[in-house]
Protein backbone atom coordinates (compact mmCIF):
# COMPACT_ATOMS: atom_id res chain seq x y z
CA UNK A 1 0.00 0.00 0.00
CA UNK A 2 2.85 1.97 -1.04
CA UNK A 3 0.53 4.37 -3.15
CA UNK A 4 -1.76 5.34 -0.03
CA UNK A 5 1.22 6.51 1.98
CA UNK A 6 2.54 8.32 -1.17
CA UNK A 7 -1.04 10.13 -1.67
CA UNK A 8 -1.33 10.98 2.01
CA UNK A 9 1.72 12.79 2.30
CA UNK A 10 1.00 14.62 -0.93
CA UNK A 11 -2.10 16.32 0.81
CA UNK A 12 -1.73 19.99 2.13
CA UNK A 13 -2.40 20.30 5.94
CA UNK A 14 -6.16 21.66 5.22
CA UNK A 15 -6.94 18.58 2.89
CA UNK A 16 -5.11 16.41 5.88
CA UNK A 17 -7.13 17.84 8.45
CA UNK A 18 -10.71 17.55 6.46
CA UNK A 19 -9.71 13.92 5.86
CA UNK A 20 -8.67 13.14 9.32
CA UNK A 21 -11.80 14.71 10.89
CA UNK A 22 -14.06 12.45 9.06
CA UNK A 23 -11.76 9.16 9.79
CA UNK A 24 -11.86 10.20 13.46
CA UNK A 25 -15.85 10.04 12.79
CA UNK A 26 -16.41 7.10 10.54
CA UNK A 27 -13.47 5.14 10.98
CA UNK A 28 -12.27 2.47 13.63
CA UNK A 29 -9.21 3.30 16.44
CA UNK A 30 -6.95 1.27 14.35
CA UNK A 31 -7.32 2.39 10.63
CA UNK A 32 -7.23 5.72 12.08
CA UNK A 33 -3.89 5.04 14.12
CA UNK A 34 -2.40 3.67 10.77
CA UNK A 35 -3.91 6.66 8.73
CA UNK A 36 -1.71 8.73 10.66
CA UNK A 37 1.39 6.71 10.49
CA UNK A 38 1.06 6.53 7.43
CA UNK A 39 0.83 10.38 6.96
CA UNK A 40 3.53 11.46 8.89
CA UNK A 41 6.16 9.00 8.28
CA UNK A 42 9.00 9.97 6.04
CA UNK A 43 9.80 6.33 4.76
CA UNK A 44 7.94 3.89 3.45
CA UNK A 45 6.11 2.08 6.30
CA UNK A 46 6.03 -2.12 6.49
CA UNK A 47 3.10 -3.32 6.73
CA UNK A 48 1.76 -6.99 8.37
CA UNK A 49 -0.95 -8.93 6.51
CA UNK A 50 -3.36 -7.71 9.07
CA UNK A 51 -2.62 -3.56 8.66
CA UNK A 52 -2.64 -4.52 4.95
CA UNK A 53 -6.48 -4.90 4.76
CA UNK A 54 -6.82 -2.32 7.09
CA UNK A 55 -5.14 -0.11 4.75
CA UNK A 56 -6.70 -1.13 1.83
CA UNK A 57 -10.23 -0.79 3.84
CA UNK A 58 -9.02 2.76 4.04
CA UNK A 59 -8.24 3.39 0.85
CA UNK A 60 -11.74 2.29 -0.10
CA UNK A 61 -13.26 4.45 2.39
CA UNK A 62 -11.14 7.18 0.39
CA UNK A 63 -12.44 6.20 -2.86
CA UNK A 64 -15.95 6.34 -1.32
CA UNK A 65 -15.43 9.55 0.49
CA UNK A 66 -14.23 11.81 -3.05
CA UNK A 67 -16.94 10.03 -5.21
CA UNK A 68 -19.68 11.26 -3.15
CA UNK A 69 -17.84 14.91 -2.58
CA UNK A 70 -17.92 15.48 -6.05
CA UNK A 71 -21.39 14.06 -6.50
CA UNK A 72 -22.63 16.38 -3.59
CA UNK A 73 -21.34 18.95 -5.50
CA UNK A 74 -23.09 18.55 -8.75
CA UNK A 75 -26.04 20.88 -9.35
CA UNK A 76 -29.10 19.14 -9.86
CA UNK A 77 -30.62 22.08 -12.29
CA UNK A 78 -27.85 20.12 -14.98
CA UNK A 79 -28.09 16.75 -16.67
CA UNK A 80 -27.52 14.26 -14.43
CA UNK A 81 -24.14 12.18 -14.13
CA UNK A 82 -24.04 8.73 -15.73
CA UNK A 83 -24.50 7.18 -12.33
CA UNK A 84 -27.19 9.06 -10.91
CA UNK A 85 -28.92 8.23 -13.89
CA UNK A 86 -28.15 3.88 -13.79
CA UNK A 87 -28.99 4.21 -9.88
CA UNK A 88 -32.27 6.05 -10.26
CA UNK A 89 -33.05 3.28 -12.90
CA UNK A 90 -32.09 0.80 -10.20
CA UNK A 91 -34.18 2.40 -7.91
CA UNK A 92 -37.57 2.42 -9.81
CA UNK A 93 -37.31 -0.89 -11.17
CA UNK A 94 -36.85 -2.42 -7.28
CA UNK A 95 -40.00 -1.40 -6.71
CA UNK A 96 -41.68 -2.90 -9.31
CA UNK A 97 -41.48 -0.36 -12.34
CA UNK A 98 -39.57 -1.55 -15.37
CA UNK A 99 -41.16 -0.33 -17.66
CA UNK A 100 -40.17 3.18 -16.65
CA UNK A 101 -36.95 2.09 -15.42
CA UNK A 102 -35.97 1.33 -19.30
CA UNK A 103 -37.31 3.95 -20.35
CA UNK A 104 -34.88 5.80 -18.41
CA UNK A 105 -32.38 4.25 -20.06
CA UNK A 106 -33.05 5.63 -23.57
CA UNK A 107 -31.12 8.96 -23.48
CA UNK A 108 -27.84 7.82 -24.07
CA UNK A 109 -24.75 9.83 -22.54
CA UNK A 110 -22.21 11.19 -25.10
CA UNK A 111 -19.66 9.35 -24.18
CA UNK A 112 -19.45 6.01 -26.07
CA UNK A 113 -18.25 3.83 -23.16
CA UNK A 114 -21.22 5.69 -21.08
CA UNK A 115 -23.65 4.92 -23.91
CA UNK A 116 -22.71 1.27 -24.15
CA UNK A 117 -23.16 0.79 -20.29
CA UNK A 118 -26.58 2.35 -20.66
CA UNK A 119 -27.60 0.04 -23.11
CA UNK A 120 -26.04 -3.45 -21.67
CA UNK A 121 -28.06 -2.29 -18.80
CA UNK A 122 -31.13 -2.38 -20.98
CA UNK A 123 -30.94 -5.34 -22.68
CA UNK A 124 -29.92 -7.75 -19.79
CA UNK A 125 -33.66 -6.26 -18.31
CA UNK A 126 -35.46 -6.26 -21.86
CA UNK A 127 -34.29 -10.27 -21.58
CA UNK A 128 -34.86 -10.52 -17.79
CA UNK A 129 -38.18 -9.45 -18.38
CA UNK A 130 -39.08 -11.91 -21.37
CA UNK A 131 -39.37 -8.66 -24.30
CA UNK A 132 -37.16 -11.10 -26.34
CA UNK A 133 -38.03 -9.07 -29.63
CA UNK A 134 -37.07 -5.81 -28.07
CA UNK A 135 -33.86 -7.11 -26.30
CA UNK A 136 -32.96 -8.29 -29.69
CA UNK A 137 -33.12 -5.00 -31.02
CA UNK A 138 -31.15 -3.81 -28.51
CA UNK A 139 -28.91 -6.36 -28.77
CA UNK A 140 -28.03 -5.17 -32.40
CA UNK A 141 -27.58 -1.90 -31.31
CA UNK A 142 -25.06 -3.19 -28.77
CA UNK A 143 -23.31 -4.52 -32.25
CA UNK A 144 -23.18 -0.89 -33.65
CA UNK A 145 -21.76 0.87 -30.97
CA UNK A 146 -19.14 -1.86 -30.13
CA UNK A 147 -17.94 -1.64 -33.87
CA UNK A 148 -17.79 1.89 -33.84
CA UNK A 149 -15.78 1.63 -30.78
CA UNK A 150 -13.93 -0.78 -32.75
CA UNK A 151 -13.08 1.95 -34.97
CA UNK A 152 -12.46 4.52 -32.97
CA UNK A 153 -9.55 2.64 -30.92
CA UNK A 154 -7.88 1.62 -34.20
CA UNK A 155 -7.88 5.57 -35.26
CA UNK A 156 -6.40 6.21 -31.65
CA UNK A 157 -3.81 3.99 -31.77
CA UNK A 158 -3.14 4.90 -35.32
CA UNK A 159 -2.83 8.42 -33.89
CA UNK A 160 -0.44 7.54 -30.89
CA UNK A 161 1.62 5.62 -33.64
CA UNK A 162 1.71 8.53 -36.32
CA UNK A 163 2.55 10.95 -33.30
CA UNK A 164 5.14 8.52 -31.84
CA UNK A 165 7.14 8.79 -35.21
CA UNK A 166 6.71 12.52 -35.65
CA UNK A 167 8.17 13.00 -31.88
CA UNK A 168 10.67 10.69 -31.55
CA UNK A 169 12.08 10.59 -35.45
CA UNK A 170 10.46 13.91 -36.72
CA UNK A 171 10.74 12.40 -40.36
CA UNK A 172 14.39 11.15 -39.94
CA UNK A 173 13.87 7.47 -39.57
CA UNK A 174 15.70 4.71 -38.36
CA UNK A 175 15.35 1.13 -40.19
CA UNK A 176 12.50 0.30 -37.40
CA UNK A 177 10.98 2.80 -37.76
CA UNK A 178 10.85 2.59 -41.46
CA UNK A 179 9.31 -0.55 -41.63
CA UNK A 180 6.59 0.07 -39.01
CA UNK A 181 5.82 3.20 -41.54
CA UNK A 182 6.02 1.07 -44.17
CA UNK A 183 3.20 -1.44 -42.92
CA UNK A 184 0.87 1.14 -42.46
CA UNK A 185 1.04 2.58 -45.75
CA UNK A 186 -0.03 -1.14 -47.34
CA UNK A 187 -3.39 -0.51 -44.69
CA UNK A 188 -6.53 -0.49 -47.04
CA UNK A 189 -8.07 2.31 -44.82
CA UNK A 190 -6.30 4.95 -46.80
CA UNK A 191 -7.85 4.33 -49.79
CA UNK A 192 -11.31 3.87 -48.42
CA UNK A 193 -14.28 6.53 -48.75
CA UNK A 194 -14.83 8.93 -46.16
CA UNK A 195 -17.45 8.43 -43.49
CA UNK A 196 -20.54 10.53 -43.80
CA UNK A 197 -21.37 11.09 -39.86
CA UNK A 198 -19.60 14.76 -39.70
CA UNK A 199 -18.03 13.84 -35.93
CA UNK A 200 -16.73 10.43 -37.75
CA UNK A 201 -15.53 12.64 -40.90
CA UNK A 202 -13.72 14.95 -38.96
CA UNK A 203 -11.93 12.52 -37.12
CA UNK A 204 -10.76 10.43 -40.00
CA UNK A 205 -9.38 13.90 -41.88
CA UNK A 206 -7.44 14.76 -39.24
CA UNK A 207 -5.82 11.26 -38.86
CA UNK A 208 -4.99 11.12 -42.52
CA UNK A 209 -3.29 14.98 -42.40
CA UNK A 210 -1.16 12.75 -39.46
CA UNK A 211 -0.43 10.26 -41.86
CA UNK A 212 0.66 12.59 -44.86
CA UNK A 213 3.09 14.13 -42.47
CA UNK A 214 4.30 11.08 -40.79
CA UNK A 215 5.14 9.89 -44.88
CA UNK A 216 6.60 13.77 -45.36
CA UNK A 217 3.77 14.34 -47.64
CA UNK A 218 3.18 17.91 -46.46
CA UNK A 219 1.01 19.01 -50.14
CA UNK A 220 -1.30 16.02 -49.41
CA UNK A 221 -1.54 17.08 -45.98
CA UNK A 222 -2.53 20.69 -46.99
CA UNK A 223 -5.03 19.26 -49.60
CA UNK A 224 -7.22 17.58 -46.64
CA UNK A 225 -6.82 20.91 -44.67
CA UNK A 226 -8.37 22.22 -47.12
CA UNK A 227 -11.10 19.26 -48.14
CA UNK A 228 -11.81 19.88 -44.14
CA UNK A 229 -12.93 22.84 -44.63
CA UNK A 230 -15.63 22.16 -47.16
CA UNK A 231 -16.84 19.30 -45.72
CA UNK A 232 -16.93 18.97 -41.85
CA UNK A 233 -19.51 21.30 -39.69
CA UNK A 234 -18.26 25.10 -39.01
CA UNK A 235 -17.08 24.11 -35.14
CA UNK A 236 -14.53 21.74 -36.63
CA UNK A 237 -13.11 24.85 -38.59
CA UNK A 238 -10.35 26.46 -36.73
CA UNK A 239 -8.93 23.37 -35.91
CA UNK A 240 -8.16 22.67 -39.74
CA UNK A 241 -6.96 26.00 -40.04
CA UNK A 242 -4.74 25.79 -37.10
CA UNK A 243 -3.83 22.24 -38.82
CA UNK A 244 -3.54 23.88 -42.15
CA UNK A 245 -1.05 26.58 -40.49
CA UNK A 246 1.12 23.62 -38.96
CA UNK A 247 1.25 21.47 -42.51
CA UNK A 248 2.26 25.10 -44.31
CA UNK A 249 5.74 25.77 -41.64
CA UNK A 250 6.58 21.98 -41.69
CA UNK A 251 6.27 22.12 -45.47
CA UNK A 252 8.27 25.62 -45.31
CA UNK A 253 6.15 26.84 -47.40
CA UNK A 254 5.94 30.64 -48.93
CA UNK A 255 5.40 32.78 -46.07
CA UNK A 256 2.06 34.29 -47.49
CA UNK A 257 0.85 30.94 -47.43
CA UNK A 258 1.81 30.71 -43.44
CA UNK A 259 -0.43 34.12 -43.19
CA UNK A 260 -3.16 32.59 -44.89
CA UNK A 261 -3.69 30.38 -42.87
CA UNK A 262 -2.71 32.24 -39.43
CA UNK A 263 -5.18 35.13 -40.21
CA UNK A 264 -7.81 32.55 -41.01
CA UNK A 265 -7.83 31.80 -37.37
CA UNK A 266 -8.22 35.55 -36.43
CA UNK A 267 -12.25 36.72 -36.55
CA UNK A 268 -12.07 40.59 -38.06
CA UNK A 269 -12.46 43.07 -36.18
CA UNK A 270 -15.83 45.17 -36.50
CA UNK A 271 -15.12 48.50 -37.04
CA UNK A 272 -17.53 50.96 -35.65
């Protein structure tokens, strides 16, 4: 329990002292008494089998103690947390109403891991409850998002990848490094068509500006910089322009070019 002594003596006294007023109240003598020790020691403390459970009993009652701080301290005029909303489904189906319980399961969060959570949740009741056709609908959906998810991890570690040879070769590359670029030019994704779900589009633009950089291909880059622009929604803007900027210095590029794209990111001023 190395890390709980390392995040105890990271607190400032005031954090200490709001922590170790509500151990003195909710905690036993002894996981208090090694609470302290462990704050104020300068090495690491041993620990026998026994103070080992008490410390990780502690670090629970941690855990327990921030997730319901920062829950206390959401306001309830906003959307609700993820787990507000899974617990207040919970709640209504114990006493007897499912119906409304999946209902309240229908507004998915944004977050795709969220979403996915939300709807597991649904079908293991939909089936639970014998609504085989509609847990098989939701089952397919379950499909969907998992492949998109799919997707998105392979762009994300595509990403990471691309990034990882820009930072640590910046386009001078070792044999190694050469070949790994070399495999991912013969992936079939970069000929493919471009998704049509704007978010998705997006997304798949910028990753291929990565890859036209990561193969010194700064024109290409600059042509999907450009593409962006006339095809993804108006919030996705400045962030091809600010991409378009980048491509234009690492290409070295005419300077006007540069101040194209810089002023691009500048609104005009309204004069009066």
């Amino acid at each position: 329990m190395r890390r709980l002594q390392r995040y105890l003596r990271r607190l400032s006294e005031t954090e200490w002292r709001s922590l170790w007023e509500e151990a003195q109240r909710e905690l036993g003598p002894k996981t208090q008494k090694l609470l302290y020790r462990l704050r104020v020691s300068l090495a690491p403390v041993g620990l026998s089998l026994s103070e080992k459970e008490l410390a990780q009993r502690a670090e629970r009652w941690l855990w327990r103690r921030a997730f319901l701080e920062k829950h206390q301290k959401h306001p309830l005029r906003t959307s609700p947390p993820s787990e507000w909303v899974l617990t207040g489904a919970e709640l209504y189906r114990k006493v007897g109403l499912s119906k409304e319980a999946i209902a309240l399961l229908q507004r998915l969060p944004e977050h795709p891991l969220e979403a996915l959570r939300f709807v597991f949740r649904r079908f293991r009741w939909e089936a639970e409850a014998g609504h085989l056709t509609q847990s098989s609908r939701t089952l397919r959906k379950i499909e969907g998002q998992v492949r998109q998810l799919l997707l998105s991890v392979e762009r994300q570690r595509l990403q990471l990848l691309f990034h990882r040879l820009l930072h640590e070769h910046g386009g001078s590359y070792t044999q190694a490094a050469q070949r790994l670029l070399r495999r991912l030019q013969r992936l079939t994704r970069w000929s493919q068509s471009l998704p049509a779900s704007p978010d998705e589009l997006a997304t798949e633009i910028n990753l291929r500006i990565l890859y036209a950089l990561a193969c010194g291909d700064g024109a290409t880059a600059l042509e999907y910089c450009e593409r962006a622009l006339a095809l993804v929604p108006v919030s996705y803007h400045n962030t091809f322009r600010l991409n378009g900027w980048l491509c234009t210095l690492m290409a070295r590029k005419d300077l006007r070019e540069a101040t194209r794209w810089a002023s691009s990111l500048v609104p005009p001023f309204d004069c009066p």
